[in-house]
N, C-alpha and C. Protein backbone atom coordinates (compact mmCIF):
# COMPACT_ATOMS: atom_id res chain seq x y z
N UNK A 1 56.55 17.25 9.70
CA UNK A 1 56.02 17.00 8.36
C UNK A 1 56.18 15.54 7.98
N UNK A 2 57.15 15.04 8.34
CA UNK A 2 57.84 13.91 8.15
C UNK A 2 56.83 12.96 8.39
N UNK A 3 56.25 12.71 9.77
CA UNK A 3 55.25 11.99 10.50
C UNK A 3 53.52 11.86 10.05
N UNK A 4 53.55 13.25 9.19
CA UNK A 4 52.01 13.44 8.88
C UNK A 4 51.99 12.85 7.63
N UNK A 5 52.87 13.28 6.64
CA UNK A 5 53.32 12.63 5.30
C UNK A 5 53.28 10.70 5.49
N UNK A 6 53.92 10.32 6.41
CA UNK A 6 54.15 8.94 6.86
C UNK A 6 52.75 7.92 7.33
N UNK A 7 51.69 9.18 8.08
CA UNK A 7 50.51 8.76 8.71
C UNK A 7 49.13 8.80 7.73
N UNK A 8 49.68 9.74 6.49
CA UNK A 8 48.99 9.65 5.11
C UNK A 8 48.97 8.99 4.43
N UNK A 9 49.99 8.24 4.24
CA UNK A 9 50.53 7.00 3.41
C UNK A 9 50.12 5.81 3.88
N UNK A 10 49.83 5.85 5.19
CA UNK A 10 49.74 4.59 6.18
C UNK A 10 48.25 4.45 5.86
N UNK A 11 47.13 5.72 5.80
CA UNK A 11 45.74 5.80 5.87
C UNK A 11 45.28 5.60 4.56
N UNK A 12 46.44 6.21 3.43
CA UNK A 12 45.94 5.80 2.09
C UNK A 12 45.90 4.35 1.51
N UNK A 13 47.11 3.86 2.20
CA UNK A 13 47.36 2.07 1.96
C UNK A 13 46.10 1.36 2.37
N UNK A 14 45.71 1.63 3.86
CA UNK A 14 44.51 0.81 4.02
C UNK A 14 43.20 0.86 3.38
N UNK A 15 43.01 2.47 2.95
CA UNK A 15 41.71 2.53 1.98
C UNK A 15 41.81 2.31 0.61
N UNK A 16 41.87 0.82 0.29
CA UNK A 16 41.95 0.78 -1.28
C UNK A 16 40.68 0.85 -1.68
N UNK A 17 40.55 0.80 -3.04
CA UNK A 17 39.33 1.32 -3.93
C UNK A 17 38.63 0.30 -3.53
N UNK A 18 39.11 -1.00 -4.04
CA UNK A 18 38.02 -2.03 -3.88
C UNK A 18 37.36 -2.53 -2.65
N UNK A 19 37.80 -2.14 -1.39
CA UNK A 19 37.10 -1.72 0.18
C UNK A 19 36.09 -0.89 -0.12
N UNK A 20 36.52 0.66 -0.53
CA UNK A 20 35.39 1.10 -0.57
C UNK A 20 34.04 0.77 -1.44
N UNK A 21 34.54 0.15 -2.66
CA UNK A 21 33.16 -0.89 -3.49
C UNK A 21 32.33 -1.54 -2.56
N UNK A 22 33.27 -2.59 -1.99
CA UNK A 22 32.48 -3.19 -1.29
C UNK A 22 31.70 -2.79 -0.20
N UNK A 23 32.09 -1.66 0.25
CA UNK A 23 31.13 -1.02 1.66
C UNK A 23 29.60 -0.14 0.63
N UNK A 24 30.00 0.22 -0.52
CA UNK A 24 28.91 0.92 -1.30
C UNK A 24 28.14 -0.29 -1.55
N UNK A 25 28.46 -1.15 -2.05
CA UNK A 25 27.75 -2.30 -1.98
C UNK A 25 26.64 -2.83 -1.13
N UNK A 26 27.66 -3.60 -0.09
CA UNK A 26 27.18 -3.60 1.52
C UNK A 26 25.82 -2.57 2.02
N UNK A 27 25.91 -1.59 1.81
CA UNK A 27 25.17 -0.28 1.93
C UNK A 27 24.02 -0.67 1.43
N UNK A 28 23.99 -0.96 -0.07
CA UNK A 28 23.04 -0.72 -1.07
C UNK A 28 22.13 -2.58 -0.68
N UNK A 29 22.54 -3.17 -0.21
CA UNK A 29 21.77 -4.44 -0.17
C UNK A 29 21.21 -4.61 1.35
N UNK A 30 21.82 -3.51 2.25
CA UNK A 30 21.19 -3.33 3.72
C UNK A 30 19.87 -2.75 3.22
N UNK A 31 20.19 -1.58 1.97
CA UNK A 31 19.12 -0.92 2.45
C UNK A 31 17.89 -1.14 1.49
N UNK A 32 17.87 -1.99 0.55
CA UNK A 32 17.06 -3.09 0.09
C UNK A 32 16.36 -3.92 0.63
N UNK A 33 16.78 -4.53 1.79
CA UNK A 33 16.46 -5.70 2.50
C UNK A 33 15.59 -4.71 4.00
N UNK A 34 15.98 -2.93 4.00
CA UNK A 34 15.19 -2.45 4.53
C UNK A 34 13.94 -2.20 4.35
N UNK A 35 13.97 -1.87 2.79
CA UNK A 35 12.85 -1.17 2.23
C UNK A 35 11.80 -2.15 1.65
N UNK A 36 12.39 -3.83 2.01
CA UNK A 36 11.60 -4.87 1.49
C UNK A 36 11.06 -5.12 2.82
N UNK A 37 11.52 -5.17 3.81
CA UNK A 37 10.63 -5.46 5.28
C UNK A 37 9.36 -4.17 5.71
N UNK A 38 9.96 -3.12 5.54
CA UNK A 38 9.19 -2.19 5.15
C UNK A 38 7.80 -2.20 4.60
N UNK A 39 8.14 -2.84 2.94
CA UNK A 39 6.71 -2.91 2.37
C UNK A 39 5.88 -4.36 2.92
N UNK A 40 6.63 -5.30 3.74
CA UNK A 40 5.74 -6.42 4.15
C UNK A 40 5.03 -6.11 5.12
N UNK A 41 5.57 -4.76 6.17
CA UNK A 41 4.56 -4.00 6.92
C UNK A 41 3.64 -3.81 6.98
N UNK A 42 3.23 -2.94 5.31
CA UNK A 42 1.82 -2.07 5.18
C UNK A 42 1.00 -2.75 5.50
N UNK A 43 0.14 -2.34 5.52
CA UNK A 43 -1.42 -3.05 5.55
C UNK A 43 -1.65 -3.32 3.70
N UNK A 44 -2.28 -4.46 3.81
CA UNK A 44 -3.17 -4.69 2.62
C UNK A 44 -3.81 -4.17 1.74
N UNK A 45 -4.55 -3.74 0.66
CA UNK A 45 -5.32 -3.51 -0.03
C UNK A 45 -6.82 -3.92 -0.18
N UNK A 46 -7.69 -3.07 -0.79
CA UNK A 46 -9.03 -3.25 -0.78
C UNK A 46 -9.34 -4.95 -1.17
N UNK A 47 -8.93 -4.83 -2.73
CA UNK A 47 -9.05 -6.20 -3.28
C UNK A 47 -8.06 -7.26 -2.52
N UNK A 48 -7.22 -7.09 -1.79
CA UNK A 48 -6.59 -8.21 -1.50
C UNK A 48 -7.37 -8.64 -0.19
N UNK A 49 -7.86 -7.79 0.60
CA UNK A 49 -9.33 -7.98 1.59
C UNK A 49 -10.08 -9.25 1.21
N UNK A 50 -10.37 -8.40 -0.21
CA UNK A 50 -11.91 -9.24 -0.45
C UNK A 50 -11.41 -10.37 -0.96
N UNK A 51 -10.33 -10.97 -1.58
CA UNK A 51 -9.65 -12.09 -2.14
C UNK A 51 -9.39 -13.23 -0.20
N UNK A 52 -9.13 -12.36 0.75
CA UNK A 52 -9.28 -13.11 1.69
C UNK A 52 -11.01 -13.47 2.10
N UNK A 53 -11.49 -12.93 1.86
CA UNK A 53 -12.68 -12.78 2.69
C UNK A 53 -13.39 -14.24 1.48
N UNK A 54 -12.97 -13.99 0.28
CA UNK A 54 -13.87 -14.84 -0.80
C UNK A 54 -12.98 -16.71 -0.30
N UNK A 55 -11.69 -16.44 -0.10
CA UNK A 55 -10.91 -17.66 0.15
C UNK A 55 -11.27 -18.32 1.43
N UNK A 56 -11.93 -17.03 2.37
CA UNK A 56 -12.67 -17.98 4.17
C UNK A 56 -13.75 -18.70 3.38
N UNK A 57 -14.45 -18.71 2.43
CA UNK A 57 -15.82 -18.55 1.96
C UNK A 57 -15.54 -20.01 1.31
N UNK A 58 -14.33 -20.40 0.93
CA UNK A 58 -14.49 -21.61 -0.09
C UNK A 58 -14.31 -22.53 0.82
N UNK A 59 -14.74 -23.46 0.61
CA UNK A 59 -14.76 -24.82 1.17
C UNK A 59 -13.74 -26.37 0.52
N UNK A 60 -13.34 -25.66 -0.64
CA UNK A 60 -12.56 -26.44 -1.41
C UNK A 60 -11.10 -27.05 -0.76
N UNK A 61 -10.67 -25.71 -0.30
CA UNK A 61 -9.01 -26.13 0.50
C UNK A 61 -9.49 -25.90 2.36
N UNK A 62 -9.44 -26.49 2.59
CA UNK A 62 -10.07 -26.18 4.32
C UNK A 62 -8.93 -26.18 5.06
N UNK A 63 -7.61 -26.16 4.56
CA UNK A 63 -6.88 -25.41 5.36
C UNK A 63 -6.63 -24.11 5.26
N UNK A 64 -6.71 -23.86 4.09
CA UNK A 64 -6.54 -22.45 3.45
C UNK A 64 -7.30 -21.34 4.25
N UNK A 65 -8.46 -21.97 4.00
CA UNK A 65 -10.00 -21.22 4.33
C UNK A 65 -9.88 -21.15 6.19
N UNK A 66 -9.18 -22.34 6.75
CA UNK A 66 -8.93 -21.76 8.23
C UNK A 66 -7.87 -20.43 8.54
N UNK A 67 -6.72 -20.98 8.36
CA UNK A 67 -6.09 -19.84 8.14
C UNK A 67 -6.87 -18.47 7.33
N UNK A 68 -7.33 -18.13 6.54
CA UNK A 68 -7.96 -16.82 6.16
C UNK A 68 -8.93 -16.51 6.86
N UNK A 69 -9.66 -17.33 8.14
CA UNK A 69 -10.84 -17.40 8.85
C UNK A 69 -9.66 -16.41 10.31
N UNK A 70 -9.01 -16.83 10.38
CA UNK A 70 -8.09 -16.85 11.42
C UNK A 70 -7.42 -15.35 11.21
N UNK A 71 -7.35 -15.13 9.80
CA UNK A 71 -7.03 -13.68 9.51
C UNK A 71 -7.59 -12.54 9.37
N UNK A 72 -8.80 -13.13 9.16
CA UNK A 72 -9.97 -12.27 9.20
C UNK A 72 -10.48 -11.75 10.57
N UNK A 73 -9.97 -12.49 12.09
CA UNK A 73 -10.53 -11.69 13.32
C UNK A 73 -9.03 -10.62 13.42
N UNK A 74 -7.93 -10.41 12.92
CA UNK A 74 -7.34 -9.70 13.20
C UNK A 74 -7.67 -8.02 12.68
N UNK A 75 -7.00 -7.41 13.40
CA UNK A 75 -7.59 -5.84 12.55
C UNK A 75 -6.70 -4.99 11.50
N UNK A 76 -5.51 -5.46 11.46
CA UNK A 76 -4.78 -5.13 10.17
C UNK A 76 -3.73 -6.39 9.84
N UNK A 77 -4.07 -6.11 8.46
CA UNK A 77 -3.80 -7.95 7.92
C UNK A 77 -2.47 -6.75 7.39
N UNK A 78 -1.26 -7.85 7.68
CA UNK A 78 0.32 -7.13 6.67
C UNK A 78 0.31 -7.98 5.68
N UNK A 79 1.05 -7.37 4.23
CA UNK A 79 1.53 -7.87 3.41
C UNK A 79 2.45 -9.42 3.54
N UNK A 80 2.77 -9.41 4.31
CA UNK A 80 3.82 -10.70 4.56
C UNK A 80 2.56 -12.01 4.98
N UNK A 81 1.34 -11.50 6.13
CA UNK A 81 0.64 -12.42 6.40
C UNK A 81 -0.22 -12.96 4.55
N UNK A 82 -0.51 -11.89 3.79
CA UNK A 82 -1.18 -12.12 2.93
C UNK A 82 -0.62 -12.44 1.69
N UNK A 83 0.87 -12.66 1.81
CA UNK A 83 1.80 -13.80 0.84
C UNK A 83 1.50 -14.88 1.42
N UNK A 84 1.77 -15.27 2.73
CA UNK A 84 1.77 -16.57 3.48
C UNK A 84 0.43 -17.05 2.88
N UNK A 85 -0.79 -16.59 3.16
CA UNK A 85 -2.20 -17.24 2.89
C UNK A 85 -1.95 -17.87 1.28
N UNK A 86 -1.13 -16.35 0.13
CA UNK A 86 -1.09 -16.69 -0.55
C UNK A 86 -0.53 -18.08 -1.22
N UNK A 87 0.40 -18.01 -0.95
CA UNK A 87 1.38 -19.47 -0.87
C UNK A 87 1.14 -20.44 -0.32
N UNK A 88 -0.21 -20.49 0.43
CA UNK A 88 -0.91 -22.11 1.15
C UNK A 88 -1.81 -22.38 0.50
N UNK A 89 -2.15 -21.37 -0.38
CA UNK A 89 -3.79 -21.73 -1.37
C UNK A 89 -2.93 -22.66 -2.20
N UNK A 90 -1.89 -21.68 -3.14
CA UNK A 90 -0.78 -22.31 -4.09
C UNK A 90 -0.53 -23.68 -3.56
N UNK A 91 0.02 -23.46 -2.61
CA UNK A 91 0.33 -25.10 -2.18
C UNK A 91 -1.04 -26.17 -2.22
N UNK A 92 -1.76 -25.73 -1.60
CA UNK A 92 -3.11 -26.48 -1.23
C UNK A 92 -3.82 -26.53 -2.68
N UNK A 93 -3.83 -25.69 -3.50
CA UNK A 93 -4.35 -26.09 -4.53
C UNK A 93 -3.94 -27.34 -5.40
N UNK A 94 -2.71 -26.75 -5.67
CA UNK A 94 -1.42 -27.87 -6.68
C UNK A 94 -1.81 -29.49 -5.80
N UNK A 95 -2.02 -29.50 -4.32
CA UNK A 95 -1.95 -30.89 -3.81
C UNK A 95 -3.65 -31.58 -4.28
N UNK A 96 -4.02 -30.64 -4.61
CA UNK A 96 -5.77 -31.01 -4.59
C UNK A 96 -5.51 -32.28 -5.96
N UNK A 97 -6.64 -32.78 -5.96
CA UNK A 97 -6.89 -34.21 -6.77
C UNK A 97 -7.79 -33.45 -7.70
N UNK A 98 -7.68 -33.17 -8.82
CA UNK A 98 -8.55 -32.42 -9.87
C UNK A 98 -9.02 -33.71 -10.96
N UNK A 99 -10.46 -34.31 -10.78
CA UNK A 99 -10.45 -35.77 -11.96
C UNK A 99 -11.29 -35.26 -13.10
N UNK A 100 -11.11 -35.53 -14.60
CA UNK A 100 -11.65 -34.65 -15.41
C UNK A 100 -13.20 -35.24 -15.19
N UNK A 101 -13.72 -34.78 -15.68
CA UNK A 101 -15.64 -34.25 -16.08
C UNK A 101 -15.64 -36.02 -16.68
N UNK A 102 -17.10 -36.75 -15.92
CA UNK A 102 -17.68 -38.17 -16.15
C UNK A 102 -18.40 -37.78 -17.59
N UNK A 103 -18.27 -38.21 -18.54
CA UNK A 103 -19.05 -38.72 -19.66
C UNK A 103 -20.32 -38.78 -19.39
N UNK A 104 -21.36 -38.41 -19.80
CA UNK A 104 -22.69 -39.30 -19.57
C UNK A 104 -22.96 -40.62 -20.04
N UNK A 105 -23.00 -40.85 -20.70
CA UNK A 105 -21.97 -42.77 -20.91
C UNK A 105 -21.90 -43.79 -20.21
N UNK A 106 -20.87 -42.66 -19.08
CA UNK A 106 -19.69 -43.46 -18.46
C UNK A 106 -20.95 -43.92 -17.39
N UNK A 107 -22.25 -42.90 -16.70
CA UNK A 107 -23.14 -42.89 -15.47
C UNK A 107 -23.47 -44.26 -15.85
């Protein structure tokens, strides 16, 4: 009795509460970071298709428009590829030179 009582005490010392927090924790941000790779998997959406298909079409950002040209021979576009496109228009846009509208005047 002596020994089991002794080997209880020994197993209770090492499991303190705040170990086990942290493994519930641990747990809960594995399986977040699962269920977020997960949804970068799926395939795409109707409209997010045609938002690529309209972005091969512009001529404005021509890197953009390669890359979405480039995405368009593949046969299932993932969510992760169609942030990336997203985030190079963003980029490529913001770098664009936008000069306001000439006066007639000014001709």
């Amino acid at each position: 009795m002596l020994i089991s009582k002794q080997n209880f005490l020994k197993l209770a010392n090492e499991f303190k509460l705040e170990r086990i927090y942290n493994i519930v924790v641990a747990v809960i941000i594995i399986t977040m970071l699962i269920l977020a790779f997960m949804a970068l998997q799926r395939p795409i959406s109707k409209p997010q298709h045609q938002s690529i298909v309209n972005l091969s079409h512009m001529a404005n950002n021509p890197e953009t428009q390669k890359i979405a040209q480039q995405l368009l021979q593949h046969d299932g576009i993932s969510r992760a590829e169609y942030f990336k496109l997203m985030r190079a228009y963003q980029y490529e846009n913001s770098k664009a030179q936008h000069y306001p509208a000439m006066a007639l005047e000014d001709e």
